[in-house]
C-alpha atoms as a PDB file:
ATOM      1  CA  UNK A   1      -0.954  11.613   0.044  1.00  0.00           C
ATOM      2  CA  UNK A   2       2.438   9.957   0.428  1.00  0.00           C
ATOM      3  CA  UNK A   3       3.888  12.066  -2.072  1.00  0.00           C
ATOM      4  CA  UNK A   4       2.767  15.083  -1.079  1.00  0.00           C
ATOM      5  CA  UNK A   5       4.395  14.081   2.634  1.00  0.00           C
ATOM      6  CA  UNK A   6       7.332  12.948   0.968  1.00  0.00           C
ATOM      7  CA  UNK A   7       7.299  16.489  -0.578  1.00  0.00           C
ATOM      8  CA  UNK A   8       6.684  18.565   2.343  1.00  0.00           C
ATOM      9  CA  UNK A   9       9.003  16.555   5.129  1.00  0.00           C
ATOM     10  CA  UNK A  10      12.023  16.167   2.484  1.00  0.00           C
ATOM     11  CA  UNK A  11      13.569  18.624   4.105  1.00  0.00           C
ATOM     12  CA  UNK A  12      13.886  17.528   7.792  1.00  0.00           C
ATOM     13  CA  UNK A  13      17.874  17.212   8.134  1.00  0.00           C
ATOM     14  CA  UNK A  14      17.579  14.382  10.504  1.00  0.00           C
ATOM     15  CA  UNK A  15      16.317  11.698   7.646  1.00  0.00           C
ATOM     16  CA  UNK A  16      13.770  10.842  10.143  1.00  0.00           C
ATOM     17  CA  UNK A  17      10.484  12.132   7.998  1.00  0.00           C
ATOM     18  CA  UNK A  18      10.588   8.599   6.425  1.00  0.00           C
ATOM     19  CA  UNK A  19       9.280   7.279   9.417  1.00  0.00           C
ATOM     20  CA  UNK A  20       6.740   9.719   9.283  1.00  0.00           C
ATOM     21  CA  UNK A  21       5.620   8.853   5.809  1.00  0.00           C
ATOM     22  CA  UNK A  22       5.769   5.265   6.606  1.00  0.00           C
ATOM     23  CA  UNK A  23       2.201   5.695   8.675  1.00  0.00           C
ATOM     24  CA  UNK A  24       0.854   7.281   6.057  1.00  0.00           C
ATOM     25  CA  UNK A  25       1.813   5.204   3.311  1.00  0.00           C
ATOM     26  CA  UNK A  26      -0.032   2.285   5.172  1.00  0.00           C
ATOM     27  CA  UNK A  27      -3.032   4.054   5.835  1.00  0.00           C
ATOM     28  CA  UNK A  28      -3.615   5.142   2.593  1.00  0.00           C
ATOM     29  CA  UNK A  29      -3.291   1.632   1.282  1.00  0.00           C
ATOM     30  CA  UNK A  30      -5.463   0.495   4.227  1.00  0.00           C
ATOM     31  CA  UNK A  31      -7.858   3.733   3.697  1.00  0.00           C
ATOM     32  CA  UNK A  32      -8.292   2.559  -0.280  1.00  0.00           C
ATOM     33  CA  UNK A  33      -8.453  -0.947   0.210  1.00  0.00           C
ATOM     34  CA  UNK A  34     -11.280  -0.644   2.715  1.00  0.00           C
ATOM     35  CA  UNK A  35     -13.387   1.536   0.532  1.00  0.00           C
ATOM     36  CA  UNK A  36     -13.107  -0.053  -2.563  1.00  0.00           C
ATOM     37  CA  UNK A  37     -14.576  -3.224  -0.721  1.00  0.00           C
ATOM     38  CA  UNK A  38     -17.221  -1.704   0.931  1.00  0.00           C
ATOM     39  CA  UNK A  39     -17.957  -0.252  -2.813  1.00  0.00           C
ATOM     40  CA  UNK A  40     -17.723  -2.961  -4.663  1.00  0.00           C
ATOM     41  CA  UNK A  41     -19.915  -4.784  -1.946  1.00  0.00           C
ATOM     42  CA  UNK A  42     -22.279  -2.135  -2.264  1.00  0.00           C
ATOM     43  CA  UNK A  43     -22.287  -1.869  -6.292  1.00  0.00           C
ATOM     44  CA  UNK A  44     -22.936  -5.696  -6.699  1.00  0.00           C
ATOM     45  CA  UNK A  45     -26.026  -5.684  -3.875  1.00  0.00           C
ATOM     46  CA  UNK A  46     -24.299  -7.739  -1.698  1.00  0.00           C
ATOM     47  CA  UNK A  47     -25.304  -7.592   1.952  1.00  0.00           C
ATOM     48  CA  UNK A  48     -22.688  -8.097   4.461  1.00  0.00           C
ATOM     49  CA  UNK A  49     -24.086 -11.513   5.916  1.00  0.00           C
ATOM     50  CA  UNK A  50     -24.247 -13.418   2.236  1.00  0.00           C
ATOM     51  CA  UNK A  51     -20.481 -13.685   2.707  1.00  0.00           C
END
């Protein structure tokens, strides 16, 4: 996803479209990083209170 904003706001003259990606480059991270726990939790059987 942060390419393809990379891609499509490249051409903003003012430079600012970095600080657009910037959001998205976090939330994908966040995004992924919160589903692959919640998978991996729910793959291995674990329940959320045996933490």
């Amino acid at each position: 996803m942060t390419v393809a904003a990379w891609c499509d706001w490249s051409d903003d003259s003012t430079g600012l479209f970095v600080i657009g990606v910037a959001p998205v480059l976090h939330g994908s991270l966040f995004a992924t990083a919160l589903v692959s726990t919640l998978v991996r939790h729910v793959a291995r059987g674990a329940r959320w209170a045996d933490r």
